[in-house]
C-alpha atoms as a PDB file:
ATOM      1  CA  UNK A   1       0.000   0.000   0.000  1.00  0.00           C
ATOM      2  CA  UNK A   2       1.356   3.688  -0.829  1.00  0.00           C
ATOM      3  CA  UNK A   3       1.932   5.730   1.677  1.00  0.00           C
ATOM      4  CA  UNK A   4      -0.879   8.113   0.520  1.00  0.00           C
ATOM      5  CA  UNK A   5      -3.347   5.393   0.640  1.00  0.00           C
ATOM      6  CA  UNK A   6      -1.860   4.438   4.656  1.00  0.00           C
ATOM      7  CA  UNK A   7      -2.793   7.893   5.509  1.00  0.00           C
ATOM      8  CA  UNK A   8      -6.371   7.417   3.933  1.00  0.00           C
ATOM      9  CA  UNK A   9      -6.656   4.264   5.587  1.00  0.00           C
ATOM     10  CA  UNK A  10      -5.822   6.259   8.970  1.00  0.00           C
ATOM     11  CA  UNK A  11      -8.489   9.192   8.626  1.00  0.00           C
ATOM     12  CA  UNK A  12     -11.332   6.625   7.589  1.00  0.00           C
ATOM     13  CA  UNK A  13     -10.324   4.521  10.231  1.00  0.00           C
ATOM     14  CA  UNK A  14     -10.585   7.386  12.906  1.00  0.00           C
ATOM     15  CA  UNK A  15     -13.970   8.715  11.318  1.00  0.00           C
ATOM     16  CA  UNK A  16     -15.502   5.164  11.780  1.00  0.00           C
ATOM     17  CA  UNK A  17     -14.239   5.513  15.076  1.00  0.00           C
ATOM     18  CA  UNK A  18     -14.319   9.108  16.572  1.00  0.00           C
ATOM     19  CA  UNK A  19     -16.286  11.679  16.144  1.00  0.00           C
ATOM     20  CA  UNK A  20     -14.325  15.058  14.998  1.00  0.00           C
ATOM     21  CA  UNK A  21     -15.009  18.682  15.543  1.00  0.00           C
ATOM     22  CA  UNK A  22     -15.252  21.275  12.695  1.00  0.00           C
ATOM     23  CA  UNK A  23     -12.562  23.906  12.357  1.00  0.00           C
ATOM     24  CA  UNK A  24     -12.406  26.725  14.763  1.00  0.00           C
ATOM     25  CA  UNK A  25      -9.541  28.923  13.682  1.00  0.00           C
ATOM     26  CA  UNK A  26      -7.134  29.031  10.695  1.00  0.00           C
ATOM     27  CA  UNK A  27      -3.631  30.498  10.543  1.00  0.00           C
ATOM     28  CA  UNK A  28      -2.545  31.398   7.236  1.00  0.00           C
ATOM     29  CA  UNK A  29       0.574  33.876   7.569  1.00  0.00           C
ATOM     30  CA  UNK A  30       1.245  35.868   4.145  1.00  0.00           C
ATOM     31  CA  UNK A  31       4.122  34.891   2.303  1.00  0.00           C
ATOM     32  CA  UNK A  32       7.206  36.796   0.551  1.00  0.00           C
ATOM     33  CA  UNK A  33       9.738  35.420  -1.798  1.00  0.00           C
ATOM     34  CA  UNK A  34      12.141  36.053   0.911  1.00  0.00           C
ATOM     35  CA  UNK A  35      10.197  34.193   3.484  1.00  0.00           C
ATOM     36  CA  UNK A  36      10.108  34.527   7.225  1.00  0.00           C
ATOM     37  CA  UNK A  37      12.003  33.269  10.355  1.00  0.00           C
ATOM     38  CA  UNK A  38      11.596  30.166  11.321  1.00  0.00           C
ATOM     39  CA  UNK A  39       9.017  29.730  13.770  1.00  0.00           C
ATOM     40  CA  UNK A  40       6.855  31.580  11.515  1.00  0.00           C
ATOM     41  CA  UNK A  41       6.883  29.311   8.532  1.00  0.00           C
ATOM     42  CA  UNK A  42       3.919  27.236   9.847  1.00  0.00           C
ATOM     43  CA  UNK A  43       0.497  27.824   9.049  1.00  0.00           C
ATOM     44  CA  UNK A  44      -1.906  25.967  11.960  1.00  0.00           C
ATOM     45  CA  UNK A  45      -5.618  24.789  11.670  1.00  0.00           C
ATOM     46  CA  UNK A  46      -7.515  24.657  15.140  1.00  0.00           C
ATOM     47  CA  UNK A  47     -10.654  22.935  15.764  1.00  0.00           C
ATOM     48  CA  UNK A  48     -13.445  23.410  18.072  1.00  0.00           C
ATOM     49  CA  UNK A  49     -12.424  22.023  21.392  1.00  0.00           C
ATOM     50  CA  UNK A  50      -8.434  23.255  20.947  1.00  0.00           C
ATOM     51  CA  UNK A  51      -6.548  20.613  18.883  1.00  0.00           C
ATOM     52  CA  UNK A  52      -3.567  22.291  16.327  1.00  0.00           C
ATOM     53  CA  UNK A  53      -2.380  20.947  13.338  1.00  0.00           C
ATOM     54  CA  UNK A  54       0.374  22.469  11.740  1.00  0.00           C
ATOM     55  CA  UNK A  55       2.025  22.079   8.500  1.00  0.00           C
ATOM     56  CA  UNK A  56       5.181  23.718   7.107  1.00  0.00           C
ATOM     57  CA  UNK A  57       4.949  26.524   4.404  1.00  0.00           C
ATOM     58  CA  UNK A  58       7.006  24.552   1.729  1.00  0.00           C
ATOM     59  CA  UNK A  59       6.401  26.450  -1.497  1.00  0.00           C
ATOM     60  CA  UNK A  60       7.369  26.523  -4.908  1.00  0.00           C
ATOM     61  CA  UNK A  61       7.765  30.728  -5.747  1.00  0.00           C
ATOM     62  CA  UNK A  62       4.925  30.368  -8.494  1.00  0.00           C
ATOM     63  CA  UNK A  63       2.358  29.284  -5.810  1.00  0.00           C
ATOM     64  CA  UNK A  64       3.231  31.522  -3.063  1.00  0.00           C
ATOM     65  CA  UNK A  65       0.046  34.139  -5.241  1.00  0.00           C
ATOM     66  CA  UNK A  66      -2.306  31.161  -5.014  1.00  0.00           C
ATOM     67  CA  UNK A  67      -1.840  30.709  -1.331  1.00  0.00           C
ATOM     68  CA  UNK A  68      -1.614  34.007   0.138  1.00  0.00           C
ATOM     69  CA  UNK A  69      -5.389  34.236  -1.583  1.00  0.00           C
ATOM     70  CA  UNK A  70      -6.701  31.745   0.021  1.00  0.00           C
ATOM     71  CA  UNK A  71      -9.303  32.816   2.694  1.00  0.00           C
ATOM     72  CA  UNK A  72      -9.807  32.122   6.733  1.00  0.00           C
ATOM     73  CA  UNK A  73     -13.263  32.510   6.117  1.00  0.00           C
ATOM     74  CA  UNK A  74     -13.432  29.477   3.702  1.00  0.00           C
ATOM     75  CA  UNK A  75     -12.214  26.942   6.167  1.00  0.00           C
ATOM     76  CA  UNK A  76     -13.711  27.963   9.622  1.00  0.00           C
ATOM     77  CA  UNK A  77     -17.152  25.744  10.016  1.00  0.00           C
ATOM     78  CA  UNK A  78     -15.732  22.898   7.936  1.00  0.00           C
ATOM     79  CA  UNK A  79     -15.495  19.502   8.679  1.00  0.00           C
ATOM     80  CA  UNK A  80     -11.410  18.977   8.709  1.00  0.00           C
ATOM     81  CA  UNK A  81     -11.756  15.934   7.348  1.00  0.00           C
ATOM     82  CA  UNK A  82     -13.054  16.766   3.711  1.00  0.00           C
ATOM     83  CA  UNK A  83      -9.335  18.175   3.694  1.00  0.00           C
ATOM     84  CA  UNK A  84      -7.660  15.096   5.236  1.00  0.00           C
ATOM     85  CA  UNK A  85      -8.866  12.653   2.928  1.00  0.00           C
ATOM     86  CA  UNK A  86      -7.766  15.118  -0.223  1.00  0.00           C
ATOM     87  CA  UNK A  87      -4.247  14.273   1.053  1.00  0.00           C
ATOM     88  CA  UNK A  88      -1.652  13.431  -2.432  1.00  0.00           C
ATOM     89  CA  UNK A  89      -3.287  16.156  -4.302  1.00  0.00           C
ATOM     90  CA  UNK A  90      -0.687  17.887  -6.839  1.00  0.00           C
ATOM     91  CA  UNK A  91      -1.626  20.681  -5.527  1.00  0.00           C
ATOM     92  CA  UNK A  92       1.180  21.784  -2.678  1.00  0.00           C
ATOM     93  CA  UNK A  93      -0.982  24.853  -1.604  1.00  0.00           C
ATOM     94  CA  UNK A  94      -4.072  22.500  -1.347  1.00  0.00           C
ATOM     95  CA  UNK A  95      -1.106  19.909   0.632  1.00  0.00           C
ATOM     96  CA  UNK A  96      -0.833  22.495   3.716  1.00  0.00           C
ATOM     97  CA  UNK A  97      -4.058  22.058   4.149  1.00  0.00           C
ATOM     98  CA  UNK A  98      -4.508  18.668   3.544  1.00  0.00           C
ATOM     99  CA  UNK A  99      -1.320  18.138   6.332  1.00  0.00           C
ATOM    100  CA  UNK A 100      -2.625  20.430   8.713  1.00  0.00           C
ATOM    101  CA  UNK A 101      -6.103  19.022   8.614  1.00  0.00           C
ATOM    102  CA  UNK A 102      -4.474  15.584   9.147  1.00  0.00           C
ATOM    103  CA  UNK A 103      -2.586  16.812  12.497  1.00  0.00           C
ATOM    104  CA  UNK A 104      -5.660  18.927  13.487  1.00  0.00           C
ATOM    105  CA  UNK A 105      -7.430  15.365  13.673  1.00  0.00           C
ATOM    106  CA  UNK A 106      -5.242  13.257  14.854  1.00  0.00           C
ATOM    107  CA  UNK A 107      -3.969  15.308  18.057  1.00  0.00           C
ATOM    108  CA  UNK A 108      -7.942  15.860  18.619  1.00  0.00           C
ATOM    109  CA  UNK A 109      -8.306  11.932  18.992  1.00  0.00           C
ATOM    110  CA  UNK A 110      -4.729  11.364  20.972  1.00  0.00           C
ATOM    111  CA  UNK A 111      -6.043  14.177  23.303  1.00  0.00           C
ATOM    112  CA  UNK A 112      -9.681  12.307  23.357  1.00  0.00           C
ATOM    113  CA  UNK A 113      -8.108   9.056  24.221  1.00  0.00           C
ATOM    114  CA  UNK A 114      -5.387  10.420  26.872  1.00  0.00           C
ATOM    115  CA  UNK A 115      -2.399   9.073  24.497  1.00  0.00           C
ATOM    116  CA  UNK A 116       0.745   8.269  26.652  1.00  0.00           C
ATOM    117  CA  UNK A 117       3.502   9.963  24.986  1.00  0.00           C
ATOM    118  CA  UNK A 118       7.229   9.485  25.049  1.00  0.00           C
ATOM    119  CA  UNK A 119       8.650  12.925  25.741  1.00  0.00           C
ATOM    120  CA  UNK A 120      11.814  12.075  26.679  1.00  0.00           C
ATOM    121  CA  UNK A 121      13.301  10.292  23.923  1.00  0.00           C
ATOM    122  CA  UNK A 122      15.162  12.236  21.413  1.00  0.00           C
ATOM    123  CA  UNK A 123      14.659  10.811  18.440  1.00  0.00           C
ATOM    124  CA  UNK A 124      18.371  11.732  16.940  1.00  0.00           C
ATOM    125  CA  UNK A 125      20.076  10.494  19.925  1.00  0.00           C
ATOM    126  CA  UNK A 126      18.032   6.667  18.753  1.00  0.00           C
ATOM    127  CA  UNK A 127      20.763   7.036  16.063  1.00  0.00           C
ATOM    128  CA  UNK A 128      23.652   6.079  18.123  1.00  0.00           C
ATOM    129  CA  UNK A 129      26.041   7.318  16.076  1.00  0.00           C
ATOM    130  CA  UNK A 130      29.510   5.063  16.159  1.00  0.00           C
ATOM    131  CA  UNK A 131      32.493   5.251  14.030  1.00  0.00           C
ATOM    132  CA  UNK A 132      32.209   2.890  10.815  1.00  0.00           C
ATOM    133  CA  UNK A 133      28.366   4.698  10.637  1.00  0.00           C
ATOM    134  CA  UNK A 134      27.208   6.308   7.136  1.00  0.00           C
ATOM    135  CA  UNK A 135      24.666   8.460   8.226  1.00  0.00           C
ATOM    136  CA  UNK A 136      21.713   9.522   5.475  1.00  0.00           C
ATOM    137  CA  UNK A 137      20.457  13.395   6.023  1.00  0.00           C
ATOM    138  CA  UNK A 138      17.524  14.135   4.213  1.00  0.00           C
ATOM    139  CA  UNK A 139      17.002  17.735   4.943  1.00  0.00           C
ATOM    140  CA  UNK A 140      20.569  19.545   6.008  1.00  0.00           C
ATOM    141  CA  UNK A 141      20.194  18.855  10.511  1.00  0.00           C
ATOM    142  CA  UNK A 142      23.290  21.219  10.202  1.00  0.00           C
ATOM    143  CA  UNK A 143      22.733  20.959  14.091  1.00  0.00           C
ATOM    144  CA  UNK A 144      23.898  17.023  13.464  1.00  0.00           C
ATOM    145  CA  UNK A 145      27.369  17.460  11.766  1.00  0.00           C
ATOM    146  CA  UNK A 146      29.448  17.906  14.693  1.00  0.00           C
ATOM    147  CA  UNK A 147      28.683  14.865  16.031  1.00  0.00           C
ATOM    148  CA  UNK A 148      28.678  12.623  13.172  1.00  0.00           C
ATOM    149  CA  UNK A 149      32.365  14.219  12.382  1.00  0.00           C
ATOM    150  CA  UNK A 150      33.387  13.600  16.621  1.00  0.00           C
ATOM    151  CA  UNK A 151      32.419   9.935  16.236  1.00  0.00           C
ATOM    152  CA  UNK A 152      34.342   9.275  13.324  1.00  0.00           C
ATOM    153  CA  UNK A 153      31.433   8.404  11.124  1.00  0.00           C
ATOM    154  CA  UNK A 154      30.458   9.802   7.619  1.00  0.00           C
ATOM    155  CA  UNK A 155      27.228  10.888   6.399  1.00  0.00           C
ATOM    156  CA  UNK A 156      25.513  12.627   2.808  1.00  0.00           C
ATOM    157  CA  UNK A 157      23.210  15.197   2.800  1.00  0.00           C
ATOM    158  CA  UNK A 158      20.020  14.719   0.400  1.00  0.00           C
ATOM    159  CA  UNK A 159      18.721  18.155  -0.387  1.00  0.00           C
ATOM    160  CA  UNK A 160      16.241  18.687  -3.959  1.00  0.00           C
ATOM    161  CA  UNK A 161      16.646  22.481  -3.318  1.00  0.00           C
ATOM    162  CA  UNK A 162      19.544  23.760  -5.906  1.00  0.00           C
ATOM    163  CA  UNK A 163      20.403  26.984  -4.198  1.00  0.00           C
ATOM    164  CA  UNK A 164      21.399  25.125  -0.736  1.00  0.00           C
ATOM    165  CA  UNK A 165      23.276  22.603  -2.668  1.00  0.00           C
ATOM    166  CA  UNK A 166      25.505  25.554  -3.653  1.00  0.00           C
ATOM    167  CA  UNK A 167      25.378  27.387  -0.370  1.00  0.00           C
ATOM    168  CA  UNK A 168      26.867  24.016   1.339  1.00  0.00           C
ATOM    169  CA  UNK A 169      29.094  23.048  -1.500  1.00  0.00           C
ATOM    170  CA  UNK A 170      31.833  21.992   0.853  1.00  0.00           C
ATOM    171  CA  UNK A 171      29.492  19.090   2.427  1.00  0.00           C
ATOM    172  CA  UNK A 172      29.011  16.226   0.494  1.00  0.00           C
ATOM    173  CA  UNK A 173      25.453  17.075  -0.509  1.00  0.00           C
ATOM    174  CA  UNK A 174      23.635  16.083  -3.197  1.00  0.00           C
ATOM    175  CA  UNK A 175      20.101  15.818  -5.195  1.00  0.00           C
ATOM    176  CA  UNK A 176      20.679  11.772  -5.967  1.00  0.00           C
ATOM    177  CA  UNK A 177      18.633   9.683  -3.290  1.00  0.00           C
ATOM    178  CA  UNK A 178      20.437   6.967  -4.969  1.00  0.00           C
ATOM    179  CA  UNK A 179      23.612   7.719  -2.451  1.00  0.00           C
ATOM    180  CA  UNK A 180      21.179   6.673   0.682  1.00  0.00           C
ATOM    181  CA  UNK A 181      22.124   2.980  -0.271  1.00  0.00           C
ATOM    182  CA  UNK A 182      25.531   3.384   1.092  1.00  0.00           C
ATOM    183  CA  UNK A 183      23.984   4.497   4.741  1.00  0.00           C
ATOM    184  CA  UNK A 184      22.984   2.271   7.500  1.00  0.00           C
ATOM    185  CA  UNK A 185      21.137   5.127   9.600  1.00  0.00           C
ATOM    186  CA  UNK A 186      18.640   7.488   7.572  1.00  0.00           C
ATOM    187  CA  UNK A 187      17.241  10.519   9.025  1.00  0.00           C
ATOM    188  CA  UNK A 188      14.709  12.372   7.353  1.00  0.00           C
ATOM    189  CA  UNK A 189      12.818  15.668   7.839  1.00  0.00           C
ATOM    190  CA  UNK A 190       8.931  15.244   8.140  1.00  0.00           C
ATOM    191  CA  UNK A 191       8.546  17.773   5.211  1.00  0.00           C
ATOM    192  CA  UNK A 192       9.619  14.697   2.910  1.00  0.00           C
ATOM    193  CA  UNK A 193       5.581  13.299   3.891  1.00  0.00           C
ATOM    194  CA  UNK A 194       4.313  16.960   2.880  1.00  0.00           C
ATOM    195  CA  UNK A 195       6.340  16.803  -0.549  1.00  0.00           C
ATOM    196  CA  UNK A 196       5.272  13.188  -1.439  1.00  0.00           C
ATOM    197  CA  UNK A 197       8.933  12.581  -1.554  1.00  0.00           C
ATOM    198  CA  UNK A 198       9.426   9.922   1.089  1.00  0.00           C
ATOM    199  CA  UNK A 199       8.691   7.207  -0.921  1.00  0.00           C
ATOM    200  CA  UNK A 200      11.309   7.329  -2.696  1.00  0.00           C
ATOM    201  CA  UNK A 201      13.831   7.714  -0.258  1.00  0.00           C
ATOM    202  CA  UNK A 202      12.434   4.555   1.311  1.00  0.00           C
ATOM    203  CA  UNK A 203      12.706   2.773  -1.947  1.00  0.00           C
ATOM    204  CA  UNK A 204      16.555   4.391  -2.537  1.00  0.00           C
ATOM    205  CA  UNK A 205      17.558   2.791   1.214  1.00  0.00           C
ATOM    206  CA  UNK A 206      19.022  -0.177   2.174  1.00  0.00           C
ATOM    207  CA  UNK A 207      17.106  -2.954   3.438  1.00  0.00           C
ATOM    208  CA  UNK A 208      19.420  -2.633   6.462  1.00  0.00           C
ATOM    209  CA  UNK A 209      18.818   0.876   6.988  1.00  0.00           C
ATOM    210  CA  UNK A 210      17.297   2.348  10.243  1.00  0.00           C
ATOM    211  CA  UNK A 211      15.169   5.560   9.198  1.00  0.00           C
ATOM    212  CA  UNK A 212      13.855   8.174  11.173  1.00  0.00           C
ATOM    213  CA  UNK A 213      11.812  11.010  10.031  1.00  0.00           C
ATOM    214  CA  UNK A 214      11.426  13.769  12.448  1.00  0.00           C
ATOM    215  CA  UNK A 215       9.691  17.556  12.798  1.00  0.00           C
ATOM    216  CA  UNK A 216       7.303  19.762  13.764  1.00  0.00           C
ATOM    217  CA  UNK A 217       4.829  18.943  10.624  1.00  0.00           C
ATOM    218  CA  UNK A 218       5.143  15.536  12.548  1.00  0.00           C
ATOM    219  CA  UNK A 219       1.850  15.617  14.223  1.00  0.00           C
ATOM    220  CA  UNK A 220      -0.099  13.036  13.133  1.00  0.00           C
ATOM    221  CA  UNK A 221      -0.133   8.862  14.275  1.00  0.00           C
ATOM    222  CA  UNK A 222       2.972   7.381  13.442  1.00  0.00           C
ATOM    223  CA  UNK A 223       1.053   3.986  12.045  1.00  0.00           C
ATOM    224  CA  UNK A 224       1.226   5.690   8.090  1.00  0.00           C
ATOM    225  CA  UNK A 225       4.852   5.465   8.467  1.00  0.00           C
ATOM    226  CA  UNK A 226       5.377   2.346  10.436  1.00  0.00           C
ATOM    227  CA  UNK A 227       3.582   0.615   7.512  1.00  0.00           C
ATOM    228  CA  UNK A 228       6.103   1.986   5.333  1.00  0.00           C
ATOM    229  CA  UNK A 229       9.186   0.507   6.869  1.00  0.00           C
ATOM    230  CA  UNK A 230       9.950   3.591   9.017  1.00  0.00           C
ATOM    231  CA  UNK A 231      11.554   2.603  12.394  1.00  0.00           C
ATOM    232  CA  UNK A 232      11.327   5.894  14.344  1.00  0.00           C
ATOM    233  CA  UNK A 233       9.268   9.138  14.183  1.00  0.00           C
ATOM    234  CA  UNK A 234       9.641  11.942  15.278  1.00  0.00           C
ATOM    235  CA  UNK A 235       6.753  15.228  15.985  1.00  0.00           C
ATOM    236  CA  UNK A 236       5.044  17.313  18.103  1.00  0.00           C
ATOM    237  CA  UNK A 237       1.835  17.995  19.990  1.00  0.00           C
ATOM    238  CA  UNK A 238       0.311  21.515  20.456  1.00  0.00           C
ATOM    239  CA  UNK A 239      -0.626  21.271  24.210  1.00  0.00           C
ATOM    240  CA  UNK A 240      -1.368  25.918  24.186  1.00  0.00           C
ATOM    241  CA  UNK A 241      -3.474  26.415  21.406  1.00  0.00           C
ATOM    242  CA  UNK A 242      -4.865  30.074  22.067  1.00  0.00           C
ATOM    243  CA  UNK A 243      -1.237  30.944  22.968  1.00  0.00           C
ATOM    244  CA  UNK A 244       0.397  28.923  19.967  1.00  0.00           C
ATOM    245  CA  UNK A 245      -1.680  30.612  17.380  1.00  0.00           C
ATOM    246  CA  UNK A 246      -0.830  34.328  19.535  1.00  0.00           C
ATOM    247  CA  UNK A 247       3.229  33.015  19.273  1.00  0.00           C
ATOM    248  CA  UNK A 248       2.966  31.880  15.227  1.00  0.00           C
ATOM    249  CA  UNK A 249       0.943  35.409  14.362  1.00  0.00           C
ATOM    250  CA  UNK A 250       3.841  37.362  16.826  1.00  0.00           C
ATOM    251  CA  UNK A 251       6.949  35.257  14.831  1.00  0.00           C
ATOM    252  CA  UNK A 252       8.156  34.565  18.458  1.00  0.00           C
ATOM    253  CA  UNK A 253       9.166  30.723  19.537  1.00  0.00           C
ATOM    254  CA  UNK A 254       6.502  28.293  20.392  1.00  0.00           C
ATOM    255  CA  UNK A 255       8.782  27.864  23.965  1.00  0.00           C
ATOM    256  CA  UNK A 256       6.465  25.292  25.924  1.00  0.00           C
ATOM    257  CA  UNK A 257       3.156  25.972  23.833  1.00  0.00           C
ATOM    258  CA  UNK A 258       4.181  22.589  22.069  1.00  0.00           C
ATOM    259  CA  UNK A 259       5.972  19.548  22.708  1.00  0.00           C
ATOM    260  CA  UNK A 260       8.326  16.931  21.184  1.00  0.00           C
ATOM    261  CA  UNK A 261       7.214  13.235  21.144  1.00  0.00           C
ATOM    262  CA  UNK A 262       8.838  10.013  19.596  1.00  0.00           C
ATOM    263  CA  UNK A 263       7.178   6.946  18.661  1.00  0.00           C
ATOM    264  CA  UNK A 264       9.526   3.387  17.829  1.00  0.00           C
ATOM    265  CA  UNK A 265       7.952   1.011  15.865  1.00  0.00           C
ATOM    266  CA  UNK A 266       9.135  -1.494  18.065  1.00  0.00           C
ATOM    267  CA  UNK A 267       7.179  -0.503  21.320  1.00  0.00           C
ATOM    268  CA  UNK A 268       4.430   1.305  19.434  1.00  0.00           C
ATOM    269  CA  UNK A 269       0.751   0.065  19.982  1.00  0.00           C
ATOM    270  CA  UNK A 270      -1.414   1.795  17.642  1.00  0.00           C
ATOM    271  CA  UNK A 271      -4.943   3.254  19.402  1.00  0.00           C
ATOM    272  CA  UNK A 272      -6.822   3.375  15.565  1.00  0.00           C
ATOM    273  CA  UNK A 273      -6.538   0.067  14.216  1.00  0.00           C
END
């Protein structure tokens, strides 16, 4: 099954199960060619009762016009999940929906069924990096290098985006997902879900290969990915909504308005199936 199609199966198996609130509140922050910091890069769907979704603003410049015209007023009342279930469109403006929805929905039902989460594993330290590793970056965790270099181990950067290939020309980076299949630890940035490019970087892999795919767009049940061949992942909950949404409109850090979990396929025991 494609990972498109897991996702599906998630959201129909959650509206056979649960019943889920309309949407309350959308943030949709205006976008420039030359972006904006960080923490404000998110746009965030609420729904009545509290529960966030958030999805990252990865755009292509020719559709930044198409998304700063979409309206607040078009999504507050409706059902979140007539979003969800459009998730795979071709359509990356129509995809930050689609990913937020899916977040919105599934931290409503993890907060309706009291969810234990793991908030004290960090995912990147699961990697255990040793000498004799070849790590896999998918998405530059520049944050990552030192200590890949300190333990003696190698690693190759996977980035699609042209102009940071040439800003971090002395790193061996590269647009070929083909060089994964020399790494025995993978670790990927959740926006590879958003931009329907994980599946390939699963299929580039080696059947050997631990993955982990971590990041705030990481909000959803990990049970999409698990069914994938993904070992750990990575996200966050949104545990402040009111002050969240007051932190994303202000461009100041989300501090403790959210919080990181990890799920491991191998102790995970899935709530929807």
């Amino acid at each position: 099954m494609s990972l498109k199609n897991n996702f599906l199966n998630m959201i129909l198996k959650i509206r056979d199960g649960f019943i889920i609130p309309r949407i309350e509140d959308i943030f949709l922050p205006q976008l420039t060619k030359s972006r904006q910091s960080k923490d404000s890069q998110f746009i965030a769907i609420t729904l009545e009762g509290g529960a966030t979704g958030i999805s990252y603003l990865l755009l292509p410049d020719n559709k930044i016009a198409a998304y700063n015209d979409l309206k607040k007023a078009y999504f507050t009342g409706k059902d979140p999940q007539e979003f969800a279930l459009e998730f795979g469109s071709e359509d990356p403006v129509r995809e930050l929906i689609n990913m937020a929805s899916i977040n919105a929905i599934c931290q409503h039902v993890m907060k309706e069924t009291n969810m234990p989460f793991d908030y004290v594993t960090d995912p990147l330290g699961l990697l255990e990096i040793a000498r004799g590793d070849t790590i896999g970056m998918v998405g530059l965790f520049s944050g990552l290098i030192d200590t890949v270099r300190k333990a003696g181990a190698e690693f190759v950067v996977i980035e699609k985006e042209e102009s940071l290939i040439r800003k971090y020309h002395s790193l061996p980076i590269t647009a070929d997902a083909k060089e994964l299949a020399k790494c025995n630890k993978i670790l990927c940035t959740g926006t590879t879900v958003l931009n329907n490019s994980l599946e390939e970087i699963l299929s580039c892999r080696s059947p050997k290969a631990s993955i982990s795919v971590v990041g705030p767009t990481v909000g959803y049940f990990p049970d999409p990915l698990f069914a994938c061949g993904v070992d750990v992942v990575g996200g966050r909950v949104v545990k402040n909504s009111k002050e969240f949404l007051q932190r994303l409109a202000q461009k100041k850090r989300w501090t403790d308005t959210t919080q990181k979990t990890c799920f491991q396929k191998k102790t995970y025991r899935s709530i929807i199936n």
